[in-house]
N, C-alpha and C. Protein backbone atom coordinates (compact mmCIF):
# COMPACT_ATOMS: atom_id res chain seq x y z
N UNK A 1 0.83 -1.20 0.00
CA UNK A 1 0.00 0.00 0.00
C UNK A 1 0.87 1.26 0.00
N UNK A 2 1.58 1.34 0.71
CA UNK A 2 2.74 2.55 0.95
C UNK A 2 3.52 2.80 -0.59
N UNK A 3 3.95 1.67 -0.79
CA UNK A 3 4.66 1.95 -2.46
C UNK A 3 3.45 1.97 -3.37
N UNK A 4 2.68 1.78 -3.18
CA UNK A 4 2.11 2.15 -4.67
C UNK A 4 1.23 3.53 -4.39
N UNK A 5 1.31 4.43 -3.12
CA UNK A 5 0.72 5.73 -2.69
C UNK A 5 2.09 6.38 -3.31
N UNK A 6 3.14 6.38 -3.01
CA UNK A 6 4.75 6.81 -2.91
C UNK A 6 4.73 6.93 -4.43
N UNK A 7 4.33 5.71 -4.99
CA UNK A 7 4.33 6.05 -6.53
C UNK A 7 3.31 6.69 -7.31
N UNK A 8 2.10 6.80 -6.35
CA UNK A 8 1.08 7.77 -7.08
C UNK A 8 1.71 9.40 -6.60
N UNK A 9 2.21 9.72 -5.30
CA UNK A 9 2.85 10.70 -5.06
C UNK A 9 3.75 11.63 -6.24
N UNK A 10 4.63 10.22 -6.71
CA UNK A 10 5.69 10.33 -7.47
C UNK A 10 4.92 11.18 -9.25
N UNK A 11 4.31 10.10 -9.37
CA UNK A 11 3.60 10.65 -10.14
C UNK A 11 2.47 11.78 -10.42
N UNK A 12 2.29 12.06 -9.62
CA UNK A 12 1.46 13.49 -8.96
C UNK A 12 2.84 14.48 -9.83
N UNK A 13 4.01 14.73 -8.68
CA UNK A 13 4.85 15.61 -9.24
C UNK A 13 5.70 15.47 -10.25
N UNK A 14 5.38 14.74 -11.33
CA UNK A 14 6.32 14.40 -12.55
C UNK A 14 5.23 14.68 -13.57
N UNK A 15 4.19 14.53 -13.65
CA UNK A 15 2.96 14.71 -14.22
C UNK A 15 1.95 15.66 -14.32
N UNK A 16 2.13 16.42 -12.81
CA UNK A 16 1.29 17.20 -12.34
C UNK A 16 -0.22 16.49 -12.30
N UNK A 17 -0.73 15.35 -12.01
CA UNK A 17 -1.82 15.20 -11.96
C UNK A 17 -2.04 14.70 -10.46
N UNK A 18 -2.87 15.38 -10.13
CA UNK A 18 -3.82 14.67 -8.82
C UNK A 18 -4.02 12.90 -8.34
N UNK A 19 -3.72 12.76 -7.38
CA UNK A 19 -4.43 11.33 -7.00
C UNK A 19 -5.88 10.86 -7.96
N UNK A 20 -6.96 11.89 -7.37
CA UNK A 20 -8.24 12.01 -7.83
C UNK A 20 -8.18 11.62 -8.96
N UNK A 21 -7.59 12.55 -10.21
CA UNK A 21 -7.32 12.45 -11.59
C UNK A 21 -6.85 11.24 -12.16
N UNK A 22 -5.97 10.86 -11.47
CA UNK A 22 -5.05 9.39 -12.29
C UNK A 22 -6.58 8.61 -11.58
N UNK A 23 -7.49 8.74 -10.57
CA UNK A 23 -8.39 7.34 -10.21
C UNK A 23 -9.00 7.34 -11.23
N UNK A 24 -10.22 9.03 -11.89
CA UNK A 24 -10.87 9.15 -12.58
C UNK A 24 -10.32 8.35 -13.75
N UNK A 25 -9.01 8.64 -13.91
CA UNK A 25 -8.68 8.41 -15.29
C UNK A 25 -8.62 6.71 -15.45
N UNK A 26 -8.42 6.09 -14.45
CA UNK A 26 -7.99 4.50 -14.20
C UNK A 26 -9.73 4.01 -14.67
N UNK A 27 -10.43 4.73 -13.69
CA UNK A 27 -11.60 3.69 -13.99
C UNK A 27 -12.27 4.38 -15.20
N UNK A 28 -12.31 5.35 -16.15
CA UNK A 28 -12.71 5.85 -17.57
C UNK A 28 -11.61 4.85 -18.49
N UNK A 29 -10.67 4.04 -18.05
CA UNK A 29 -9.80 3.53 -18.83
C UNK A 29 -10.70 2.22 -18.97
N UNK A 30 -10.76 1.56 -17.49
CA UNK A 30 -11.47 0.32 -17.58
C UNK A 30 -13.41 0.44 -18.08
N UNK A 31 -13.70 1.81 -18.04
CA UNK A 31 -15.09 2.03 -18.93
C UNK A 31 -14.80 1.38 -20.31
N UNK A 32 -13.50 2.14 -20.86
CA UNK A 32 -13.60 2.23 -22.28
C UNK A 32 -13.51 0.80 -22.56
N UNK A 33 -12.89 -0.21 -21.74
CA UNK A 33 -12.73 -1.19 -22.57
C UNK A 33 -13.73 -1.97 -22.55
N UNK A 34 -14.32 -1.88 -21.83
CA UNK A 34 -15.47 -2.56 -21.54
C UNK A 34 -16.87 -2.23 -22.87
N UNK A 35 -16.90 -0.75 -22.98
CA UNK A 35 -17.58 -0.51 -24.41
C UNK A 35 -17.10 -0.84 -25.97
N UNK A 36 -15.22 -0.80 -25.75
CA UNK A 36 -14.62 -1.48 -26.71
C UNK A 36 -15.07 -2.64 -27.04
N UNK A 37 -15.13 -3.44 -26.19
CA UNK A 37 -15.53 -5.20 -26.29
C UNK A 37 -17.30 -5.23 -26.98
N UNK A 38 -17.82 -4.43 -26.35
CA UNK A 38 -19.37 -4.33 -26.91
C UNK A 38 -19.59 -4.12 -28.12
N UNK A 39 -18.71 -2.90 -28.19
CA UNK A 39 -18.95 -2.48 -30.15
C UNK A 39 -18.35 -3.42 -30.66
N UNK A 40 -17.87 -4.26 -30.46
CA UNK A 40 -17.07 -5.07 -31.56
C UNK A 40 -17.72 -6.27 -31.49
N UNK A 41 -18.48 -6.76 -30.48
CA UNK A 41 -19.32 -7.43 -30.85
C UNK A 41 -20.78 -6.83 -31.67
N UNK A 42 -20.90 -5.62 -32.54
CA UNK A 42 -21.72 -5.44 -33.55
C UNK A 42 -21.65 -6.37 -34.76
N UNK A 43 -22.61 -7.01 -34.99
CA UNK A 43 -23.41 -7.54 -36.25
C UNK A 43 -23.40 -7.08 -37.22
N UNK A 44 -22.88 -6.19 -38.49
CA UNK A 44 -23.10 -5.79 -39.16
C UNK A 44 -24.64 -6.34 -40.53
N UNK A 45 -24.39 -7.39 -41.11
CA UNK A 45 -25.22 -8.43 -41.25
C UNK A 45 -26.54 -8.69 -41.08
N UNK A 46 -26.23 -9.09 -39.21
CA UNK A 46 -27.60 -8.57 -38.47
C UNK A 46 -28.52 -7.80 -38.06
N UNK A 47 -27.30 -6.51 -37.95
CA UNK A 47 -27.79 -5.44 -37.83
C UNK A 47 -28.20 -5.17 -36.09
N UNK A 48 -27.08 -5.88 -35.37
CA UNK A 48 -27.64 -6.11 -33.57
C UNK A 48 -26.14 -6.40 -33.32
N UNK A 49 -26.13 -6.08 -31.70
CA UNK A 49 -24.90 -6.62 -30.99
C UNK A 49 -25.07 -8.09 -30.78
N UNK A 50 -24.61 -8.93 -30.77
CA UNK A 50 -24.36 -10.46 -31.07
C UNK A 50 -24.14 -10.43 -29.01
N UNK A 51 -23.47 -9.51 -28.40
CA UNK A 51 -23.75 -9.39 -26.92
C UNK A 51 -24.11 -8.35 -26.30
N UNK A 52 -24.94 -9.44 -25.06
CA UNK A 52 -25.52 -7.72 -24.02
C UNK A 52 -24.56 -6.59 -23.62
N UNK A 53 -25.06 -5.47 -23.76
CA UNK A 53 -23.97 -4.39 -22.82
C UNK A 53 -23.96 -4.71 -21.57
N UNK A 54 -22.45 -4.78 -21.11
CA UNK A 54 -21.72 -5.17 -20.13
C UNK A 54 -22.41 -3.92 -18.63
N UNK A 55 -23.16 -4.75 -17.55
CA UNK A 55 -23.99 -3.21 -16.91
C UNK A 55 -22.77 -2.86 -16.25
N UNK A 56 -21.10 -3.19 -16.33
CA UNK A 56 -20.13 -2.36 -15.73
C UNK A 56 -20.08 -1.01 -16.47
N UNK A 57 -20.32 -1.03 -17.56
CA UNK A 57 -20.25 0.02 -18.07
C UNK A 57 -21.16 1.50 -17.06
N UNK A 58 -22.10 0.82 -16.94
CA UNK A 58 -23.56 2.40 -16.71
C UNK A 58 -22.61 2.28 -15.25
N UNK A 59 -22.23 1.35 -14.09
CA UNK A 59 -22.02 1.31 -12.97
C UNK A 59 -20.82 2.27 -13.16
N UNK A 60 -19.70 2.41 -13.62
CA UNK A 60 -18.51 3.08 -13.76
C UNK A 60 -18.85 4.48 -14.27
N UNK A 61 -20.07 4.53 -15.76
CA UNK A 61 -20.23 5.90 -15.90
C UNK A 61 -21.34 6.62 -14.15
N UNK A 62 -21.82 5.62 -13.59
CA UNK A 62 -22.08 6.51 -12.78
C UNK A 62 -21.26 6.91 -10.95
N UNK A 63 -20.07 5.99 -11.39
CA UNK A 63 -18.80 6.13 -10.36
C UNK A 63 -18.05 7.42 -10.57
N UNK A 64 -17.65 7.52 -12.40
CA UNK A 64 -16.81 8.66 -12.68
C UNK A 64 -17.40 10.35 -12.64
N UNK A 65 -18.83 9.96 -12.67
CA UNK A 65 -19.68 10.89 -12.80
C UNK A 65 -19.51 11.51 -10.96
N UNK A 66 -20.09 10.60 -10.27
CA UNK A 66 -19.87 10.76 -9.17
C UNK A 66 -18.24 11.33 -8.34
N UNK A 67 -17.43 11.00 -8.79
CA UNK A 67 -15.98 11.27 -8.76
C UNK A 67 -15.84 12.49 -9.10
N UNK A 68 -16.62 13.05 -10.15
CA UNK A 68 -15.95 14.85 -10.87
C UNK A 68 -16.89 15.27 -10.19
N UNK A 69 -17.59 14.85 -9.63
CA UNK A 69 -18.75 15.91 -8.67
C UNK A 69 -18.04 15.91 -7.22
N UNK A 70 -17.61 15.17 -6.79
CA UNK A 70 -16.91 15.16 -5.49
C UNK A 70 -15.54 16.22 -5.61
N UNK A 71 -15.28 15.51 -6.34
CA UNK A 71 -13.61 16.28 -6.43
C UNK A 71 -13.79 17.31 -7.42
N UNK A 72 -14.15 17.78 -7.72
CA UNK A 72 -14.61 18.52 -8.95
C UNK A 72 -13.46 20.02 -8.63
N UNK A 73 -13.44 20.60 -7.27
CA UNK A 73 -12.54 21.92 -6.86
C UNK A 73 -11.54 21.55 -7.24
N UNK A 74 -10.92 20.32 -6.82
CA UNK A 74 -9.69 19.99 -7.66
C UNK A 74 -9.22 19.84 -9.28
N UNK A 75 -10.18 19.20 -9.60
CA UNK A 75 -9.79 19.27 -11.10
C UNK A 75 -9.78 20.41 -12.02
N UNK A 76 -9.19 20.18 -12.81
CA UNK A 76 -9.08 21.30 -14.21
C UNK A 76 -10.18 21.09 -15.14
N UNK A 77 -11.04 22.27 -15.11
CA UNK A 77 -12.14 22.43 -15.97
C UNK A 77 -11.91 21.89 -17.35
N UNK A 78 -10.76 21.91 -17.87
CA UNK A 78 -10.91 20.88 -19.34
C UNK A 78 -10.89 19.44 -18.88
N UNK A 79 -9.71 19.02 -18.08
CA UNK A 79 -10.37 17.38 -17.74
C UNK A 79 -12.02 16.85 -17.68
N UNK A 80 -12.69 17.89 -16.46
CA UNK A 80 -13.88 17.27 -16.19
C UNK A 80 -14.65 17.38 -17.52
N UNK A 81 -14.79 18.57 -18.71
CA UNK A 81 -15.23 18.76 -19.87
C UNK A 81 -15.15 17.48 -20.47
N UNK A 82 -13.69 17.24 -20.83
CA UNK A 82 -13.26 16.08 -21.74
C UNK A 82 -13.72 14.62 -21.10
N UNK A 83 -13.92 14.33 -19.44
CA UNK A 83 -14.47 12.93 -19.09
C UNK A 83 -15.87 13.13 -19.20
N UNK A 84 -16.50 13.91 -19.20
CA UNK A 84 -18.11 14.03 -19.48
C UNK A 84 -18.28 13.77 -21.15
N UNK A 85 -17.49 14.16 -22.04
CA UNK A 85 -17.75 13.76 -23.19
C UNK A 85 -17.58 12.52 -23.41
N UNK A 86 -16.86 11.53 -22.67
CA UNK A 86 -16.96 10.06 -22.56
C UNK A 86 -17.63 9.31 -22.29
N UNK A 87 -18.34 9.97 -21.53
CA UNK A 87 -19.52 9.41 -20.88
C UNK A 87 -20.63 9.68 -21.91
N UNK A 88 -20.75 10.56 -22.67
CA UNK A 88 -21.47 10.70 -23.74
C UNK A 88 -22.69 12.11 -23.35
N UNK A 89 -21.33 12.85 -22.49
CA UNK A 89 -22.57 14.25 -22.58
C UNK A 89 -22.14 15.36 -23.71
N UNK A 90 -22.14 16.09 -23.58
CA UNK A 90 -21.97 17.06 -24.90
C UNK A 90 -22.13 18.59 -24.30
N UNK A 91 -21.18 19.10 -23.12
CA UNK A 91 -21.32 19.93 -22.41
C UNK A 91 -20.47 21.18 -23.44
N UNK A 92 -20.84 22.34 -23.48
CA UNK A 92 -20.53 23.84 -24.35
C UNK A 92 -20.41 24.74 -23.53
N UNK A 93 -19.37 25.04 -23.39
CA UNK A 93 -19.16 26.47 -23.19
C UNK A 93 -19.13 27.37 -23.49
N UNK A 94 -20.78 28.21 -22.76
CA UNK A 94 -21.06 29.33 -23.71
C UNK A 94 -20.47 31.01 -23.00
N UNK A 95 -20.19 31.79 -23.78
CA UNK A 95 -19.85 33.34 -23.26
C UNK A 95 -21.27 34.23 -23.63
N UNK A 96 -21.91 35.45 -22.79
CA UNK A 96 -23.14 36.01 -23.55
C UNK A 96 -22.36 37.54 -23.77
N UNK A 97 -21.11 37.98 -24.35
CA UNK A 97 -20.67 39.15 -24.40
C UNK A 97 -20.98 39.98 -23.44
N UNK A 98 -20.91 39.62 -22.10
CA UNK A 98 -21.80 40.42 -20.98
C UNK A 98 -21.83 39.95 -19.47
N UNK A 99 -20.08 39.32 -19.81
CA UNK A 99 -19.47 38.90 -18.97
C UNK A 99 -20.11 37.86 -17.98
N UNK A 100 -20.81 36.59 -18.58
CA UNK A 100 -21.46 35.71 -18.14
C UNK A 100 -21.33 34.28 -18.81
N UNK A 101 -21.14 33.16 -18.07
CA UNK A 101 -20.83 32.24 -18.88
C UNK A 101 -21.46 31.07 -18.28
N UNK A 102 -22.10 30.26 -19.17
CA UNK A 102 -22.88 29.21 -18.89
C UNK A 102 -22.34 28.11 -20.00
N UNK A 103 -22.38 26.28 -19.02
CA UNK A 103 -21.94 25.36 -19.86
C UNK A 103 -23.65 24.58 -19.52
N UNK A 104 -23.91 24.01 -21.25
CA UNK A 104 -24.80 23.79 -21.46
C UNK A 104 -24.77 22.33 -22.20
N UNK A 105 -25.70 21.10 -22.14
CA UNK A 105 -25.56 20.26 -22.48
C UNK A 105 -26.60 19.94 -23.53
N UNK A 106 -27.80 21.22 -23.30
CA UNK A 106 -28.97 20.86 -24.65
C UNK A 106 -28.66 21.81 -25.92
N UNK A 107 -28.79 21.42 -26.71
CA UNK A 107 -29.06 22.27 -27.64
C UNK A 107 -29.14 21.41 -29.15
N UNK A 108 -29.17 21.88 -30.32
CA UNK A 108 -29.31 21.68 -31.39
C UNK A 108 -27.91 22.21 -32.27
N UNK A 109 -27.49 20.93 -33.13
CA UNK A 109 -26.08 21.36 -33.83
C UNK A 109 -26.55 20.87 -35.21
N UNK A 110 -25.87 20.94 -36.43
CA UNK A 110 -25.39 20.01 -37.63
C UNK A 110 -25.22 18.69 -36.94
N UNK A 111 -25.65 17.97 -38.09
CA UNK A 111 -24.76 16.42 -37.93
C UNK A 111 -23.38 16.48 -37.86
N UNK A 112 -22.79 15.84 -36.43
CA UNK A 112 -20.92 16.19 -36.91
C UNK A 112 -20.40 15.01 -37.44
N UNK A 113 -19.25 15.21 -38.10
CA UNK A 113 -18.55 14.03 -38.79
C UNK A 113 -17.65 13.97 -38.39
N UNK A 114 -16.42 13.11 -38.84
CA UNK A 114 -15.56 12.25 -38.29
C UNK A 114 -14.64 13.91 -38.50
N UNK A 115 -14.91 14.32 -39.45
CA UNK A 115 -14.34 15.83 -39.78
C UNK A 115 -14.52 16.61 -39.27
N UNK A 116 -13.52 17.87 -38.84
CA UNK A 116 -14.17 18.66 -38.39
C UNK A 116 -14.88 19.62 -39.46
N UNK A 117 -16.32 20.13 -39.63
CA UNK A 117 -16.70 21.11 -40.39
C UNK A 117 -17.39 22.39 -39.87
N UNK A 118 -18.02 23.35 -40.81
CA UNK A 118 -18.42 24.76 -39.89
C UNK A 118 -19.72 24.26 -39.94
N UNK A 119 -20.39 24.33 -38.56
CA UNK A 119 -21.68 23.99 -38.37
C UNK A 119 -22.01 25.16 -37.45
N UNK A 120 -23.76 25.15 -37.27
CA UNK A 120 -24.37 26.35 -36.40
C UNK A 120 -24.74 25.19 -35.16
N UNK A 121 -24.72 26.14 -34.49
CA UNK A 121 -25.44 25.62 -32.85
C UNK A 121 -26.45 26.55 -32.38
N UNK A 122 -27.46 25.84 -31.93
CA UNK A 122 -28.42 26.81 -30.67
C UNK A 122 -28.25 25.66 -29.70
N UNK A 123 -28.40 26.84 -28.55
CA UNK A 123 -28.75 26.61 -27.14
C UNK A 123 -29.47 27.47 -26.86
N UNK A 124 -30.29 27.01 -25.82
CA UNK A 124 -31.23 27.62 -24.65
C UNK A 124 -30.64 27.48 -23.46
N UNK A 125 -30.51 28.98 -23.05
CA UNK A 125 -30.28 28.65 -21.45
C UNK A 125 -30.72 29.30 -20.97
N UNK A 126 -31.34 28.59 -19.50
CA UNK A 126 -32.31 29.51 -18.22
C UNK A 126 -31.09 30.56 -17.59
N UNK A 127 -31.93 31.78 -17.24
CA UNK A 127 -31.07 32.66 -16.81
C UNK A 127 -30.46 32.23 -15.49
N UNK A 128 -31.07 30.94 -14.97
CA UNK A 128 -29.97 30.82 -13.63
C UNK A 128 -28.97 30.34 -13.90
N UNK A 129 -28.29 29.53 -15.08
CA UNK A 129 -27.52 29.34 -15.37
C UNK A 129 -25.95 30.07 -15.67
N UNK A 130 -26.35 31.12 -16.08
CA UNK A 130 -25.30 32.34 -16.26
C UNK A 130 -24.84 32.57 -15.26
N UNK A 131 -23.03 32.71 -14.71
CA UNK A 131 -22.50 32.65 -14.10
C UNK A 131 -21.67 33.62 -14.32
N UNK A 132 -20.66 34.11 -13.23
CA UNK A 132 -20.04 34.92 -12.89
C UNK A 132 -18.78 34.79 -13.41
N UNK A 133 -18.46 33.12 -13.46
CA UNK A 133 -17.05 32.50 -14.02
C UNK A 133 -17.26 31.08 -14.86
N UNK A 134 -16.38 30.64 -15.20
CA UNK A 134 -16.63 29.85 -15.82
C UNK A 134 -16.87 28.33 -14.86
N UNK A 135 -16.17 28.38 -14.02
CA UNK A 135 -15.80 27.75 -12.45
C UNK A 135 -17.65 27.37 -12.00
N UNK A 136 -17.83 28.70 -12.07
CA UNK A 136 -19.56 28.76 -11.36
C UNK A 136 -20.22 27.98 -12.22
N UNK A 137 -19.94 28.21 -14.06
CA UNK A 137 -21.04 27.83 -14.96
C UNK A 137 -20.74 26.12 -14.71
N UNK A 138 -19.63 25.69 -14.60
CA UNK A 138 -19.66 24.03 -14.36
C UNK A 138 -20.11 23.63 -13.28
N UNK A 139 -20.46 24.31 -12.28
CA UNK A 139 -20.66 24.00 -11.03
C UNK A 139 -22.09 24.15 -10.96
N UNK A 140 -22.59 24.97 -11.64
CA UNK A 140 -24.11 24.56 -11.58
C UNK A 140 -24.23 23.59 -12.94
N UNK A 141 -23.60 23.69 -13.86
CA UNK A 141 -24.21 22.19 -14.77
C UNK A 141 -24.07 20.81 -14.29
N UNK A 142 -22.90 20.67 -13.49
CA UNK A 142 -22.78 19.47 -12.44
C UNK A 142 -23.77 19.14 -11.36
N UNK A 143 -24.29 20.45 -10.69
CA UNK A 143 -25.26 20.42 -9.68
C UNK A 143 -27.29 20.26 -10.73
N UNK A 144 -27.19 20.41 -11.42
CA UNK A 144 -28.36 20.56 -12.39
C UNK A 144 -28.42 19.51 -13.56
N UNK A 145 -27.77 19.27 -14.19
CA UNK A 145 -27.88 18.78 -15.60
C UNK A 145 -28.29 17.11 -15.23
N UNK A 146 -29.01 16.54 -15.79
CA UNK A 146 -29.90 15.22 -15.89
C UNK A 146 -29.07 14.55 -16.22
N UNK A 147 -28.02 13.94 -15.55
CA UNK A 147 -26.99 13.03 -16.54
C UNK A 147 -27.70 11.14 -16.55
């Protein structure tokens, strides 16, 4: 137990990442593979997965979910951005020229492709959403948003 804290330590200051961060990141590792194994059991043919989704999957998205809400002061607002898109949310960070900023997970886009292309977006957002910082706007989409 001691050496492998000593070596998360170690790695904390060679890395700069948090305890928290390398956990998040350990169990979004063991998510992915677990959905890896699923998609690849797709059917093409059939047109069906040939196997059930694995329920580690929903149990882990709702561990990691739980994890950026706990620790959330600690982390860096692009990490928690980028593990919510894994999970399959689609969180935006919006500015209203008026020194207010809200991250939003509904709205309406283009179809995106494997490409990147110029597409339009709407969002709707309730005025409680608008925040003071950007800090605030994740902190109420974490505390609010239906995940």
């Amino acid at each position: 137990m001691k050496t492998h804290l000593i070596k998360i330590l170690i790695m904390k200051n060679k890395n700069n990442n948090s305890v928290e961060k390398i956990h998040i990141e350990n169990l979004s590792k063991k998510r992915e593979e677990y959905v890896k194994v699923w998609q690849e059991s797709w059917d093409e043919e059939a047109g069906h997965y040939t196997s059930e989704e694995n329920p580690e999957i929903d149990k882990l998205s709702n561990l990691i979910l739980d994890c950026i809400k706990t620790w959330r002061f600690s982390l860096p607002f692009e990490f928690i951005i980028e593990e919510l898109t894994k999970l399959g949310q689609a969180p935006c960070l919006l500015y209203d020229d008026n020194g207010h900023f809200a991250v939003s997970g509904d709205g309406f886009q283009s179809v995106a492709l494997e490409e990147a292309i110029d597409m339009e977006m709407s969002h709707f957002i309730e005025k409680e959403a608008w925040k003071d910082s950007i800090r605030q706007a994740l902190d109420y989409y974490l505390d609010n948003e239906e995940f």
